[in-house]
Protein backbone atom coordinates (compact mmCIF):
# COMPACT_ATOMS: atom_id res chain seq x y z
CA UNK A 1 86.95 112.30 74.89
CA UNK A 2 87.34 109.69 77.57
CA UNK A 3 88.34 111.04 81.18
CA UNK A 4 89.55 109.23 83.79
CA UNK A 5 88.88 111.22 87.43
CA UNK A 6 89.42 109.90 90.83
CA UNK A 7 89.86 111.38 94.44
CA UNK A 8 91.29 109.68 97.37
CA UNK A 9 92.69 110.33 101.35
CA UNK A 10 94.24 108.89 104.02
CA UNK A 11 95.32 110.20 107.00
CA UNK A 12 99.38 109.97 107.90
CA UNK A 13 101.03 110.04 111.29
CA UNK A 14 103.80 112.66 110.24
CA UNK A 15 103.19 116.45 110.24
CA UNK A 16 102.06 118.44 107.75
CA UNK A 17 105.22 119.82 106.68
CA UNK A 18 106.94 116.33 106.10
CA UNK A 19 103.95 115.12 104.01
CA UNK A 20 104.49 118.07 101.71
CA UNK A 21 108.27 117.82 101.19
CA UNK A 22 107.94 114.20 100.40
CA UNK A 23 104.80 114.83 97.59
CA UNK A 24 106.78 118.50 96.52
CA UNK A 25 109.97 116.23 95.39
CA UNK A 26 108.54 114.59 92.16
CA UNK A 27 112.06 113.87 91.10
CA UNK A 28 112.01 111.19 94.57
CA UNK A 29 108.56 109.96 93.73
CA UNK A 30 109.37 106.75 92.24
CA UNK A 31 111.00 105.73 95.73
CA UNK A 32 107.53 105.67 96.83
CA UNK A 33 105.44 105.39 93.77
CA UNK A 34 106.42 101.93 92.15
CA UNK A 35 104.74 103.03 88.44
CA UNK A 36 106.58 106.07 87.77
CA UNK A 37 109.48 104.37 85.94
CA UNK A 38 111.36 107.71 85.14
CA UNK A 39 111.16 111.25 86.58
CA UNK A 40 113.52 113.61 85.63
CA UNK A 41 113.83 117.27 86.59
CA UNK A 42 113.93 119.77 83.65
CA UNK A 43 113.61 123.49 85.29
CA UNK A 44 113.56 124.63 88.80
CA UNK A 45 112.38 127.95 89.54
CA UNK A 46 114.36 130.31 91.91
CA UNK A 47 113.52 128.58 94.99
CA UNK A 48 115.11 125.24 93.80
CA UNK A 49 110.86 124.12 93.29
CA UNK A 50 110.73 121.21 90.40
CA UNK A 51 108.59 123.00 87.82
CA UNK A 52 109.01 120.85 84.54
CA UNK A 53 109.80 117.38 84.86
CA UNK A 54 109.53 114.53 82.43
CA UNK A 55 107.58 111.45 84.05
CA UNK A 56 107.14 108.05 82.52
CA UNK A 57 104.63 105.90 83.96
CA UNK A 58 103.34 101.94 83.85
CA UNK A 59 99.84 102.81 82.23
CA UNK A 60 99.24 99.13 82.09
CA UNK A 61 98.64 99.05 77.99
CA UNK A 62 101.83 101.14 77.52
CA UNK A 63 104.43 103.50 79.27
CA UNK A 64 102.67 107.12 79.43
CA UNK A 65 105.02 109.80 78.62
CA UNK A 66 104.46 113.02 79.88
CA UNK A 67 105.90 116.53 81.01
CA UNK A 68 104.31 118.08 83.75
CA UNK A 69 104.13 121.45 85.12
CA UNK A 70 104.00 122.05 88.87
CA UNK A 71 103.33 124.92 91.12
CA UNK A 72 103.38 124.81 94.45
CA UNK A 73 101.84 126.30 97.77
CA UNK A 74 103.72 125.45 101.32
CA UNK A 75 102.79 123.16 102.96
CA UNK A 76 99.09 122.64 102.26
CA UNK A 77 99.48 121.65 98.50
CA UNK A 78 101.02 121.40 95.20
CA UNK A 79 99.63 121.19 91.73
CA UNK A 80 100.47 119.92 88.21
CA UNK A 81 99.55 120.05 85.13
CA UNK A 82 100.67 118.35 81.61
CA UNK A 83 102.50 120.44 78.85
CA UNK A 84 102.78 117.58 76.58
CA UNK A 85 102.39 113.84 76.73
CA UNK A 86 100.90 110.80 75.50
CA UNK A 87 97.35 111.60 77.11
CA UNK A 88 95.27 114.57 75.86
CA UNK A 89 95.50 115.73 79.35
CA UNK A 90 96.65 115.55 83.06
CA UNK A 91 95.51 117.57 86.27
CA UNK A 92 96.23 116.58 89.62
CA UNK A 93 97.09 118.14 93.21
CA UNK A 94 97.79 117.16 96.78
CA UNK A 95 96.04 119.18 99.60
CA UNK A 96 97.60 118.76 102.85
CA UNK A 97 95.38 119.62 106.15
CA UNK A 98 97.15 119.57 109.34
CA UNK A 99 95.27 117.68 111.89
CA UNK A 100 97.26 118.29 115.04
CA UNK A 101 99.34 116.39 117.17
CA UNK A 102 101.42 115.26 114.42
CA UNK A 103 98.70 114.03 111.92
CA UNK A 104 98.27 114.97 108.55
CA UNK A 105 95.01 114.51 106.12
CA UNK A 106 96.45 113.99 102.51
CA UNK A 107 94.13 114.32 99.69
CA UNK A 108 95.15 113.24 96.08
CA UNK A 109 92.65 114.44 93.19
CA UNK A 110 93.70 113.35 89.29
CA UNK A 111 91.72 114.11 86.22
CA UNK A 112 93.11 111.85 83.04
CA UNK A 113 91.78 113.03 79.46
CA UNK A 114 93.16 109.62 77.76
CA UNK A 115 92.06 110.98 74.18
CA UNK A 116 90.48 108.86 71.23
CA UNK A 117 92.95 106.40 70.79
CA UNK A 118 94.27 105.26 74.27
CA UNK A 119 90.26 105.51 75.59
CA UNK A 120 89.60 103.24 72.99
CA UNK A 121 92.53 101.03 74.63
CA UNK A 122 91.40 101.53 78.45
CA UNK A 123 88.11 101.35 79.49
CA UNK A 124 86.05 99.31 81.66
CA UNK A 125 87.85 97.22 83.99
CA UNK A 126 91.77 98.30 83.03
CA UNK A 127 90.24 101.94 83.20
CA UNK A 128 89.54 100.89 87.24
CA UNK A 129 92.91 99.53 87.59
CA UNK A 130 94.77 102.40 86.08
CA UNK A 131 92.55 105.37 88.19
CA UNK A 132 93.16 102.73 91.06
CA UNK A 133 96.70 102.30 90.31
CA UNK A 134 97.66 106.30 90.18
CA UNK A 135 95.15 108.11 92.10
CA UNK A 136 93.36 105.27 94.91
CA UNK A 137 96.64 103.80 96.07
CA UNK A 138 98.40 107.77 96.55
CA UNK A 139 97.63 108.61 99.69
CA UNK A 140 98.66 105.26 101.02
CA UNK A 141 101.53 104.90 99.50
CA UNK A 142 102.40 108.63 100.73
CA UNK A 143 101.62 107.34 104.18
CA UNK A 144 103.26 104.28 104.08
CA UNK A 145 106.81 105.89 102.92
CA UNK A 146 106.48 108.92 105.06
CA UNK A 147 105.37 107.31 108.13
CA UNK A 148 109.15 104.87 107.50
CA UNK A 149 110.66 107.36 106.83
CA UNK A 150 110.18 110.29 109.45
């Protein structure tokens, strides 16, 4: 089955902790992440964390539909994980190293099982677009909204 993996940092002028609240709020992502056209919150666990939420993002050939499961660990990462979706699979986290003085390395790591009939679909090129699109572009997008918005 076709995978799509990528990997990809920058480093952001804002401490550790901001960079996390701002990547731990996936219901606010598409303030900051232009493809996610739709994120809603489903469940929260006792701490008011967004566990479940329903995402729909630009996949370029089509709108990709997904629930995801998140867990989180304060302030040095969060995880998710798809339940069910249009892809066969998603996987993704954001690990947070503080850097001092106010600086932040954030690290965005997404593995994409597109499945038979949407691999068929994206591949080659469009296949580097989309991993650019949701995993290359991440951590400055993070940076760019955080860093504006201190």
């Amino acid at each position: 089955m076709p995978k799509l993996h990528g990997q990809a940092s920058d480093v952001i002028d804002a401490p550790i902790e901001r960079c996390y609240e701002v990547a731990a709020d996936p219901e606010n992502a598409p303030e900051w992440q232009p493809e996610i056209k739709v994120s809603n919150v489903l469940e929260r666990n006792d701490k008011g964390e967004q566990t479940l939420v329903h995402n729909e993002v630009d996949g370029r050939v089509k709108t990709l539909k997904s629930i995801l499961r998140f867990s989180y660990d304060p302030p040095t990462g969060l995880q998710w994980r798809q339940e069910e979706g249009d892809l066969n699979g998603v996987e993704g986290s954001w690990v947070f190293e503080d850097l001092g003085e106010g600086r932040t390395q954030a690290t965005i790591e997404m593995t994409f099982d597109l499945g038979r009939v949407l691999g068929m679909a994206i591949r080659g090129p469009l296949a580097d677009l989309l991993r650019k699109q949701l995993v290359e572009t991440m951590p400055g997008k993070l940076k760019t909204y955080v860093e504006a918005n201190r």
